[in-house]
C-alpha atoms as a PDB file:
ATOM      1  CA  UNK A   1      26.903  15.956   9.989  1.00  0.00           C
ATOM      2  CA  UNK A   2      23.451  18.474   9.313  1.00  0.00           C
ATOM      3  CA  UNK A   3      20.154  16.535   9.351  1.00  0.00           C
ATOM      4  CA  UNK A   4      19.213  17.686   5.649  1.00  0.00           C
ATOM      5  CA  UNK A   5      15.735  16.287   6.264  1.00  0.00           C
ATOM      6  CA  UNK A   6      15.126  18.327   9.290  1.00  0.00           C
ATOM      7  CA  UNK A   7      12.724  20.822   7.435  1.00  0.00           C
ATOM      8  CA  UNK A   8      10.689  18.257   5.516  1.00  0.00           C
ATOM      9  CA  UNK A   9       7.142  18.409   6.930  1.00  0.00           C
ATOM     10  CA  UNK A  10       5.825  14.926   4.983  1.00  0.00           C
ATOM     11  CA  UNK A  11       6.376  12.701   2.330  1.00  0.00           C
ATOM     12  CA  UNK A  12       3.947  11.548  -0.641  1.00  0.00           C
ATOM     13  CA  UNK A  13       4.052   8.214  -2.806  1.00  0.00           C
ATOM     14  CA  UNK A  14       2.837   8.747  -6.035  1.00  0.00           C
ATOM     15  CA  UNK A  15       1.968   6.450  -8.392  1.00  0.00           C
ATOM     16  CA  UNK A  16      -0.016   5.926 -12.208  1.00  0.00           C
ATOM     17  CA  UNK A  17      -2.751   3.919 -12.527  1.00  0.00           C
ATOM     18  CA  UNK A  18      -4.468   1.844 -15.630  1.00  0.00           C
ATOM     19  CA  UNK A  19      -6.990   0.680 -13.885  1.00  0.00           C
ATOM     20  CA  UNK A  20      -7.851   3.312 -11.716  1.00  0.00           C
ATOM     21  CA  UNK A  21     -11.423   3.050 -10.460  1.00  0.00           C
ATOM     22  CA  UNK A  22     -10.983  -0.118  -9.405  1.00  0.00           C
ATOM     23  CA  UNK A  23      -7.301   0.165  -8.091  1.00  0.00           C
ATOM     24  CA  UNK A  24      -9.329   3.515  -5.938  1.00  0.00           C
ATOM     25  CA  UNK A  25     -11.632   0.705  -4.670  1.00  0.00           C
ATOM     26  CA  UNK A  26      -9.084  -1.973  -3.650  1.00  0.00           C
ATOM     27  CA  UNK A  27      -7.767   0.160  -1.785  1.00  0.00           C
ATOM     28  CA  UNK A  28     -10.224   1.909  -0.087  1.00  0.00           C
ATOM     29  CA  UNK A  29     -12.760  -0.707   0.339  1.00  0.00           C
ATOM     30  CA  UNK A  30     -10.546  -3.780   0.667  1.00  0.00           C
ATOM     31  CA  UNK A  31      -7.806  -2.621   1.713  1.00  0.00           C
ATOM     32  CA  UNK A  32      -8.909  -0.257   4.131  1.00  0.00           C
ATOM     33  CA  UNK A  33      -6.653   2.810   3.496  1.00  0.00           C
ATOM     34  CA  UNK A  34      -8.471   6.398   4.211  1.00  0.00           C
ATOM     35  CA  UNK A  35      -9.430   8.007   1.311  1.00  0.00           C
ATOM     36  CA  UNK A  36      -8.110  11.934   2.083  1.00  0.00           C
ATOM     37  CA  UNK A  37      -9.009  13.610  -0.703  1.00  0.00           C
ATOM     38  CA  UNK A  38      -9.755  13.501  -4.367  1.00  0.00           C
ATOM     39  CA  UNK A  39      -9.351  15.503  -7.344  1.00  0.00           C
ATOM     40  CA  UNK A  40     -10.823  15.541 -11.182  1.00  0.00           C
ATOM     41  CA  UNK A  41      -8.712  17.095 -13.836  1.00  0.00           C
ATOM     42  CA  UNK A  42      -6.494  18.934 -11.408  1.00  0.00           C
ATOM     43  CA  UNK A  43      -3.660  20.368 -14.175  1.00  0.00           C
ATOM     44  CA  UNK A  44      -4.975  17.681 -16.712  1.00  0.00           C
ATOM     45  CA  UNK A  45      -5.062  15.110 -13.441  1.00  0.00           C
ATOM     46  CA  UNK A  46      -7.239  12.859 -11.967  1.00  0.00           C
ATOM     47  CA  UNK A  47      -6.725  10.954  -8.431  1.00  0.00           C
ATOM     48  CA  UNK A  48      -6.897  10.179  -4.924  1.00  0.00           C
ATOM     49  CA  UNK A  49      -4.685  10.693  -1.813  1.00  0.00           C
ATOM     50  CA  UNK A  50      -4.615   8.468   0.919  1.00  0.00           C
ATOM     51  CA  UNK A  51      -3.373   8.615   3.920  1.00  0.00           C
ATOM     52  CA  UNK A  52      -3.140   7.824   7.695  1.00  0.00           C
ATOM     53  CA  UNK A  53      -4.759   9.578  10.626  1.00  0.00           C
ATOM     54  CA  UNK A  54      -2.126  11.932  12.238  1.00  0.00           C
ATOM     55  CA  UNK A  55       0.614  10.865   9.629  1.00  0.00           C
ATOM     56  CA  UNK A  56       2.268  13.272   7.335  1.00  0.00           C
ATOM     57  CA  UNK A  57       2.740   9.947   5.036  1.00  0.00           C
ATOM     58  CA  UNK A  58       0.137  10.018   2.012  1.00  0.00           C
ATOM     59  CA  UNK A  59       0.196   7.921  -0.873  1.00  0.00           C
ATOM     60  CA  UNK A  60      -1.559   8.778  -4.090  1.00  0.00           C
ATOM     61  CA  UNK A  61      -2.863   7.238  -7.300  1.00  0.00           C
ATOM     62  CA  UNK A  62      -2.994   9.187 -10.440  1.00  0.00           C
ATOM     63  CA  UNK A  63      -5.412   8.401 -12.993  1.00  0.00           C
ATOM     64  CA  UNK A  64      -2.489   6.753 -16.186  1.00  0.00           C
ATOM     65  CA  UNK A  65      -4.491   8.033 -19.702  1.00  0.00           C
ATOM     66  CA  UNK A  66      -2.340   5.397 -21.075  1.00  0.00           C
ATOM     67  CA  UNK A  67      -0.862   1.643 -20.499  1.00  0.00           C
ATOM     68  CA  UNK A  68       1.524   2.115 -17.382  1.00  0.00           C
ATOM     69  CA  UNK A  69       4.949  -0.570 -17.115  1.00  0.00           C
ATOM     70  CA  UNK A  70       4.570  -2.008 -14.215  1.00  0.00           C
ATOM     71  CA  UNK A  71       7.076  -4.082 -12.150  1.00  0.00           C
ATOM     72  CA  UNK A  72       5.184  -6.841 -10.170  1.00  0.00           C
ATOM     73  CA  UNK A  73       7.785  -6.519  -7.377  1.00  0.00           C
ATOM     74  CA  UNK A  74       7.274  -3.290  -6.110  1.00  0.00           C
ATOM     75  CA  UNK A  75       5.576  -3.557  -3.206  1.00  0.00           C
ATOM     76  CA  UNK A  76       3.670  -1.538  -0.811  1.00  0.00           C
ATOM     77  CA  UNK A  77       4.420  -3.060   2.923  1.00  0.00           C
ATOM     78  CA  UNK A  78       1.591  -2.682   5.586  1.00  0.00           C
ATOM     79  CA  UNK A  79       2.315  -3.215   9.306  1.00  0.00           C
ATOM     80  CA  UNK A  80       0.200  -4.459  11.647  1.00  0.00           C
ATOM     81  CA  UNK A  81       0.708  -5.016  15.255  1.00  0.00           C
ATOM     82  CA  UNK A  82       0.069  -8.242  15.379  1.00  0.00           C
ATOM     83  CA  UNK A  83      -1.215 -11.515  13.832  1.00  0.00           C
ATOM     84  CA  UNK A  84      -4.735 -10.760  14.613  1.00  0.00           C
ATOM     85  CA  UNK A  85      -4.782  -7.256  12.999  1.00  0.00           C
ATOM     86  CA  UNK A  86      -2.761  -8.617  10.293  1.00  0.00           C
ATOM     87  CA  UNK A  87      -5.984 -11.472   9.354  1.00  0.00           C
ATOM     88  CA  UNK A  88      -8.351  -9.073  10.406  1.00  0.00           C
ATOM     89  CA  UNK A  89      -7.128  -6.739   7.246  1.00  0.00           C
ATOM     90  CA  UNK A  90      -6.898  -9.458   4.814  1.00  0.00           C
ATOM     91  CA  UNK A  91     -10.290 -10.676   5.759  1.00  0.00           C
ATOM     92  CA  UNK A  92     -12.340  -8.608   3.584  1.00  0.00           C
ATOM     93  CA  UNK A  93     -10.103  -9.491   0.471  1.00  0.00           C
ATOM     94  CA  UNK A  94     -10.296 -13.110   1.530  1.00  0.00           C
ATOM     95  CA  UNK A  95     -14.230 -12.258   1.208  1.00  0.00           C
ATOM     96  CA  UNK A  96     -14.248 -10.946  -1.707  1.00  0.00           C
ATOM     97  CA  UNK A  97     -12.356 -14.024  -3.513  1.00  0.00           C
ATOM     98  CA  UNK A  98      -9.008 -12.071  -3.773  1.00  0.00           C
ATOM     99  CA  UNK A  99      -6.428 -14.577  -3.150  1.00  0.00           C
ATOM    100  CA  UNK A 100      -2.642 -13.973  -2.079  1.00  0.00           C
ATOM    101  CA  UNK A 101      -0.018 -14.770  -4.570  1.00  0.00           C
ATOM    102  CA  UNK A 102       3.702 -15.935  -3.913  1.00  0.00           C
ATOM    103  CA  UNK A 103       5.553 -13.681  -1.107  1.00  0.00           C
ATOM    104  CA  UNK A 104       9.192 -12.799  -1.723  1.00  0.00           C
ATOM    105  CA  UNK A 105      11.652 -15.459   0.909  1.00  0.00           C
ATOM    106  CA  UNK A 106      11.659 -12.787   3.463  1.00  0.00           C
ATOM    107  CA  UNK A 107       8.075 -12.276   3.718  1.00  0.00           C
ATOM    108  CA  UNK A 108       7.179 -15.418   3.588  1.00  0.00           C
ATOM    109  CA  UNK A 109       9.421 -17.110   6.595  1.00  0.00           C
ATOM    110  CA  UNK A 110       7.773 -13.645   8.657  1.00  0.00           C
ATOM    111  CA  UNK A 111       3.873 -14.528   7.774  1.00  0.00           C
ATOM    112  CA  UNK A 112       3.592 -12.050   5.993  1.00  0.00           C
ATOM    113  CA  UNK A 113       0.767 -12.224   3.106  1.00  0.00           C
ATOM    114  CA  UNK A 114       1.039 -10.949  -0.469  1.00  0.00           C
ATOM    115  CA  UNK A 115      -1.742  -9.765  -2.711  1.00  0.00           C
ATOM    116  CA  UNK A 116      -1.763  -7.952  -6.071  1.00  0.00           C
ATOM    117  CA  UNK A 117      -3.501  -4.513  -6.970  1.00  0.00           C
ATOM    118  CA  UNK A 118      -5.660  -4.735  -9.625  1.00  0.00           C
ATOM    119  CA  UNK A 119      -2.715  -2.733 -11.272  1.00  0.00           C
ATOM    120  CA  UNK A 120      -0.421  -5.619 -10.725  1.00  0.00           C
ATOM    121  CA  UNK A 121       1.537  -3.974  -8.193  1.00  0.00           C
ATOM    122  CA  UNK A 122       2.390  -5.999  -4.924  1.00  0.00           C
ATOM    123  CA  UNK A 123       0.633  -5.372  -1.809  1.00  0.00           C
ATOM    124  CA  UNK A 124       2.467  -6.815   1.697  1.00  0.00           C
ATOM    125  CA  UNK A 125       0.401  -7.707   5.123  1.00  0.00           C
ATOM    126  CA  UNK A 126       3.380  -7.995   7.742  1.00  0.00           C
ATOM    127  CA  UNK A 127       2.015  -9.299  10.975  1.00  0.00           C
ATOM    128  CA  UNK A 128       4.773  -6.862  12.974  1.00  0.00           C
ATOM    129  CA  UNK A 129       6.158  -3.356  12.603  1.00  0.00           C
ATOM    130  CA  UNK A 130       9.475  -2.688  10.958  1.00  0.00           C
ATOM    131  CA  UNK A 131      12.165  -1.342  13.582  1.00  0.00           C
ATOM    132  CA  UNK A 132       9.466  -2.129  16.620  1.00  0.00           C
ATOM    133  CA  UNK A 133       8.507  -5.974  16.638  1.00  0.00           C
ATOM    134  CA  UNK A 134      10.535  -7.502  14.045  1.00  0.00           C
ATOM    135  CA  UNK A 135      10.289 -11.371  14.450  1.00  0.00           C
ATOM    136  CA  UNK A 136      13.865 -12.788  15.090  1.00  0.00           C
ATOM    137  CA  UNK A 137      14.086 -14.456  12.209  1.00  0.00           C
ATOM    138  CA  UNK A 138      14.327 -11.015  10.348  1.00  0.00           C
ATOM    139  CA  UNK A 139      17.574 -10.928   8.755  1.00  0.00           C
END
């Protein structure tokens, strides 16, 4: 069987905002995702791209001129390392009086913590990377 995906060259999350100034924030200033790029009324758009240092991965927020649906259990899933990386990252939302909210089964019996955007949209701090240093009890 062909790898169809051989000539993709990288991959982009999109995603509508409500609340986007402060969902731009939470991100960038709690959450600790680099801010690539921005735009203002790009084809009637406004956002910002964010990405990862050397990954072809971005993830953008689009500025919603009306009330966006949202379901609370989507979830964006951040990997860290380890434990320590893992608190160190949910330190400055700790600080600033965000507090985590019930994790799905799985995340909770792997440590991992769960937070909301201020979009309502469910944000996952896994202390281990998926397919490298899955706890055992990953099932």
């Amino acid at each position: 069987m062909t790898n169809l995906l051989a000539s993709i060259g990288g991959v982009r999350f999109a995603r509508r905002s409500a609340n986007f100034e402060q969902t731009v924030r939470f991100y960038r200033d709690l959450v600790g995702l680099p801010l690539c790029e921005t735009f203002e009324n790009s084809y009637g758009s406004t956002g910002a791209i964010f990405g990862m240092p050397g990954s072809e991965l971005t993830f953008e927020i689009v500025e919603a001129t009306q009330p966006v649906p949202v379901d609370v259990h989507e979830q964006l899933c951040l990997y860290f390392p380890d434990a320590a990386a893992q608190q160190l990252a949910t330190k400055r939302l700790q600080q600033a009086g965000i507090q985590p909210v019930e994790s799905h089964p799985y995340w909770a019996a792997n440590n991992a913590v769960t937070y909301r955007d201020p979009d309502g949209r469910e944000i996952v701090f896994a202390p281990f990377v998926f397919g490298v240093n899955e706890p055992e009890t990953a099932q």
